[in-house]
Protein backbone atom coordinates (compact mmCIF):
# COMPACT_ATOMS: atom_id res chain seq x y z
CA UNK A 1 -0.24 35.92 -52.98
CA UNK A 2 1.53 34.24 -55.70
CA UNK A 3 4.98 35.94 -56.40
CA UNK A 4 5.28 37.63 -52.93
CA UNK A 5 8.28 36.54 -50.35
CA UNK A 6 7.35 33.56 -48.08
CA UNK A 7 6.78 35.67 -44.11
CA UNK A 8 7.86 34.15 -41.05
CA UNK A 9 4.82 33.19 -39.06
CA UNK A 10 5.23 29.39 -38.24
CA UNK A 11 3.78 26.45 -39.99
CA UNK A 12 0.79 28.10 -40.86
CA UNK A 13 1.74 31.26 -42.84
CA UNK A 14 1.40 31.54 -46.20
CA UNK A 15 4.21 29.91 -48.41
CA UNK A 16 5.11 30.24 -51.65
CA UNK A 17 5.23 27.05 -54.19
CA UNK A 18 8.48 26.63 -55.25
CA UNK A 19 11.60 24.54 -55.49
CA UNK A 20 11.58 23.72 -51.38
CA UNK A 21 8.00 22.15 -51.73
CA UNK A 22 8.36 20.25 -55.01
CA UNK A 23 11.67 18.89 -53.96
CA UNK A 24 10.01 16.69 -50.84
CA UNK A 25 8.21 13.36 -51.34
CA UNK A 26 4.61 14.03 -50.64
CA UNK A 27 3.35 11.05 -48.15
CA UNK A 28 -0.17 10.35 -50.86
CA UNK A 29 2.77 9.36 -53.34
CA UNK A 30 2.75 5.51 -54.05
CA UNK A 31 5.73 4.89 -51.69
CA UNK A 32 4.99 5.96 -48.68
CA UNK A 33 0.84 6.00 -48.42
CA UNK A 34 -0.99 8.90 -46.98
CA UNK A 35 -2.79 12.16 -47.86
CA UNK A 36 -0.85 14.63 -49.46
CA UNK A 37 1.19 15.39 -46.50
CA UNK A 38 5.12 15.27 -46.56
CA UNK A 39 7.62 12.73 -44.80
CA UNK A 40 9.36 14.36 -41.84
CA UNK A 41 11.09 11.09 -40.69
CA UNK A 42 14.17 12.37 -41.20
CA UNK A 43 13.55 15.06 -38.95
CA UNK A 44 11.77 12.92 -36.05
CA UNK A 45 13.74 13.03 -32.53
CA UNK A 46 13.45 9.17 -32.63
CA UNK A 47 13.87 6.48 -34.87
CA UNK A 48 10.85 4.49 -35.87
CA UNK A 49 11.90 1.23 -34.28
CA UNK A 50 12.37 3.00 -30.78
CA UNK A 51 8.29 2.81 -29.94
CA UNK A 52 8.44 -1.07 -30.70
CA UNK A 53 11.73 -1.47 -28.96
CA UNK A 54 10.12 0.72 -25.83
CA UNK A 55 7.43 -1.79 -26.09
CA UNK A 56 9.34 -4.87 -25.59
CA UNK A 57 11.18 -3.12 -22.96
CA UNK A 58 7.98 -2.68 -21.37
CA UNK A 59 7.37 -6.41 -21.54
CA UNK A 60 10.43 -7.41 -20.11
CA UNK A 61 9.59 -5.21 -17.29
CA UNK A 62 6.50 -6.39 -16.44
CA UNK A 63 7.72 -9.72 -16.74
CA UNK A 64 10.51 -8.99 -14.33
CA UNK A 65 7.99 -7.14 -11.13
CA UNK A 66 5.68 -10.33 -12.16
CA UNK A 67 8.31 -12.74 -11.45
CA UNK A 68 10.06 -11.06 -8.65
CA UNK A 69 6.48 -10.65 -6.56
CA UNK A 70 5.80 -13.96 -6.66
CA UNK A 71 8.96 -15.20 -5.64
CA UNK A 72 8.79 -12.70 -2.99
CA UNK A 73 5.40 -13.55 -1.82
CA UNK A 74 5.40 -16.21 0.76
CA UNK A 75 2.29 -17.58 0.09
CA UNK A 76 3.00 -18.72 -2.85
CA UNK A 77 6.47 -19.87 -1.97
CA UNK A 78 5.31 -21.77 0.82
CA UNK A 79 1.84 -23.23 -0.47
CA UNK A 80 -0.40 -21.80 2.36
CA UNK A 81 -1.81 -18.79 2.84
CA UNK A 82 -1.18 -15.90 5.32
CA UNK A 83 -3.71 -13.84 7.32
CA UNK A 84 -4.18 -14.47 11.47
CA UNK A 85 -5.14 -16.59 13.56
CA UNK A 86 -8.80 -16.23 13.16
CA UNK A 87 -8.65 -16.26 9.42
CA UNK A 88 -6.89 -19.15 8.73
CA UNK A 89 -8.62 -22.67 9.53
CA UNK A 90 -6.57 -25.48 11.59
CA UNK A 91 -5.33 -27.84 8.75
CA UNK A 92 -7.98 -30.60 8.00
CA UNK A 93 -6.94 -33.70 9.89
CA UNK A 94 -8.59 -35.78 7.54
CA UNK A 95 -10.68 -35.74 4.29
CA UNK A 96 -13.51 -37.66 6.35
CA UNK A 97 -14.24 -35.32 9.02
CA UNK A 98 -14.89 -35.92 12.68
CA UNK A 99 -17.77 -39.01 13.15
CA UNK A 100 -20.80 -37.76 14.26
CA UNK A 101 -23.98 -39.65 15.71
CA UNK A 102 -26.25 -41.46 12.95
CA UNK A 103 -29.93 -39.42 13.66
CA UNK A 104 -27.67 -36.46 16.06
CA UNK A 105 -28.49 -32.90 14.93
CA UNK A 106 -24.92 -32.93 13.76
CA UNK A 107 -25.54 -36.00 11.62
CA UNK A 108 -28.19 -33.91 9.85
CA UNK A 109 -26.21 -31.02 9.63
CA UNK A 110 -23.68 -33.01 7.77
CA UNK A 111 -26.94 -34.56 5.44
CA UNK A 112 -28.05 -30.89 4.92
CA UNK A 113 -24.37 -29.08 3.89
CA UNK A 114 -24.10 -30.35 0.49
CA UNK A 115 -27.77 -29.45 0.00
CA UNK A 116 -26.97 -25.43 0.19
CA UNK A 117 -24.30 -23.08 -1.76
CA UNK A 118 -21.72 -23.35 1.33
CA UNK A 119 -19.24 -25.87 -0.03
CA UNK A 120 -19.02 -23.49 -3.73
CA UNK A 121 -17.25 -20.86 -0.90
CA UNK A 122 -15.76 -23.04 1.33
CA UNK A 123 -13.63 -25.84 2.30
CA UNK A 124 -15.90 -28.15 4.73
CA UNK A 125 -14.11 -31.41 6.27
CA UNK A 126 -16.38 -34.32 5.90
CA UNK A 127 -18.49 -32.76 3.19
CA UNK A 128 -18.53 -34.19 0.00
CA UNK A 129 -17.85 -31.27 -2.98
CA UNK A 130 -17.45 -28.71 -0.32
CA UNK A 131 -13.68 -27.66 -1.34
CA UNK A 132 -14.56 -24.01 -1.97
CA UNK A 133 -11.61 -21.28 -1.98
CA UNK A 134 -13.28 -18.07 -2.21
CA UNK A 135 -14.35 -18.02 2.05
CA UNK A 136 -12.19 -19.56 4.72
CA UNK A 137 -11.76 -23.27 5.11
CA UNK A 138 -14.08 -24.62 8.09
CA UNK A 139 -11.61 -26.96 9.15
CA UNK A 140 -11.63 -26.03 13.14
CA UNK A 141 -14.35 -23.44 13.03
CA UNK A 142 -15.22 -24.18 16.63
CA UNK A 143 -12.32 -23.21 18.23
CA UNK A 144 -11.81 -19.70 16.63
CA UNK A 145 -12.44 -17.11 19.24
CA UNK A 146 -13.88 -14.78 16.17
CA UNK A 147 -14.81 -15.64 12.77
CA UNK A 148 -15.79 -13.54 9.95
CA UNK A 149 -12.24 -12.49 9.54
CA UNK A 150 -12.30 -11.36 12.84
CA UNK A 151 -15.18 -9.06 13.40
CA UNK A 152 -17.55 -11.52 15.34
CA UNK A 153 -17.04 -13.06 18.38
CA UNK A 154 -17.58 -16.85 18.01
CA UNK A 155 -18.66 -18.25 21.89
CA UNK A 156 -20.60 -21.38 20.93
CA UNK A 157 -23.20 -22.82 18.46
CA UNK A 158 -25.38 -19.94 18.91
CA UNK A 159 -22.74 -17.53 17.68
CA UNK A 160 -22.44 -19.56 14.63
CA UNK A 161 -25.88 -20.00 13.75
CA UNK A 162 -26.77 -16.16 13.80
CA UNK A 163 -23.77 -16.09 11.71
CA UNK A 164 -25.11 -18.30 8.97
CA UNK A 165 -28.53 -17.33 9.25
CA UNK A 166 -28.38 -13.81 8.42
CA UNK A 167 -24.22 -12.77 7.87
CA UNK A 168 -25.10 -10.04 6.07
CA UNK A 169 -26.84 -8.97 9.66
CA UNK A 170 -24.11 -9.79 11.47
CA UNK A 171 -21.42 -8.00 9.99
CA UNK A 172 -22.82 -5.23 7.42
CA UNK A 173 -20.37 -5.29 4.15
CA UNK A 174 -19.16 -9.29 3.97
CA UNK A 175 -19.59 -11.24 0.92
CA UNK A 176 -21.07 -14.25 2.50
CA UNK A 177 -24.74 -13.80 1.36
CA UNK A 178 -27.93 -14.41 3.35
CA UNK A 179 -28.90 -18.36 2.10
CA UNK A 180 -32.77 -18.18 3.58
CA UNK A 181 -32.04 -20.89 5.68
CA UNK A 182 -34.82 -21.42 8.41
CA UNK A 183 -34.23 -21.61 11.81
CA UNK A 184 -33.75 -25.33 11.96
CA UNK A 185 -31.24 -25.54 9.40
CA UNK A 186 -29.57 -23.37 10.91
CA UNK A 187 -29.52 -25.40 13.83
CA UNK A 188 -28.47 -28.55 12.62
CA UNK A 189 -25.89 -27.02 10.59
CA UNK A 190 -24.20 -25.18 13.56
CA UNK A 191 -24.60 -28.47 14.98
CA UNK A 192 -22.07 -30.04 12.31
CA UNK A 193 -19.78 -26.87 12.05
CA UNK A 194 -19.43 -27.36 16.36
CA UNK A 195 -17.74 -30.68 15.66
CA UNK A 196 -15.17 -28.76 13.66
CA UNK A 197 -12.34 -28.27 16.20
């Protein structure tokens, strides 16, 4: 092919060596790095700063719908969460919990709490270490109408202790696991959680 006129064809038809392709700096040269291939910067649509300038522009974006969602969000603004009624708990009156009987079921229910995994989930009043975030605080429990985020009807102690005993049977899909605990656990823990009003 040597001597023979370079043919249109695009990028891939055969060229002829000559003045055009000696003039350009091949990129495997020792100032620019690469493989034998030839610089085309000059030809790029876009300067080689404008992906690191897109970049930051990204970041500043982000930064921006970051900062604006949490000043928009309520929650945070405020310092309590949102959700109903039935999700949130009534704010803990105090630290100590309600007094119970010394020997009551209740009593033992208290004794037995900090025993099990319920205070790593949630916030019990009167429970030492129970100051869990991930379920709902149990401050007035007793007087929801529904619990498990609404989707069980909560009529008395009964109510509560087939909802500790076996959630998971209760309400298909929630998070709060089945603990084992045996029927007189339980009981003495609904006992406890009744107090919470």
């Amino acid at each position: 092919m040597q001597g023979e006129p370079e043919r249109s064809g695009g990028a891939l038809a055969p060229r002829q060596a000559g003045a055009d392709l000696a003039e350009r700096t091949p990129l495997g040269s020792t100032t620019t790095g690469g493989a034998g291939l030839f610089d085309h910067t000059a030809r790029d649509p876009f300067a080689p700063s404008a992906g690191r300038w897109a970049g930051v522009v990204g970041l500043l974006v982000v930064v921006g719908v970051t900062g604006w969602l949490v000043a928009a969000n309520p929650s945070l603004s405020s310092g309590k969460a949102g959700g109903t009624a039935t999700q949130l708990g009534q704010p803990a009156a105090a630290a100590a919990g309600p007094e119970v009987a010394p020997g009551s079921p209740a009593a033992e229910g208290l004794a037995l709490i900090p025993t099990k995994p319920c205070g790593g989930c949630h916030t019990i009043p009167g429970v030492q270490g129970a100051s869990g975030q991930v379920g709902p605080n149990l401050a007035g429990v007793a007087s929801r109408p529904k619990i498990a985020a609404g989707a069980v009807a909560n009529s008395g102690p009964d109510d509560l202790k087939a909802w500790i005993m076996n959630a998971p049977g209760v309400k298909p899909g929630t998070l709060m696991p089945n603990e084992g605990l045996t029927d007189d656990e339980a009981t003495k823990i609904a006992a406890y959680l009744e107090t919470l009003k």
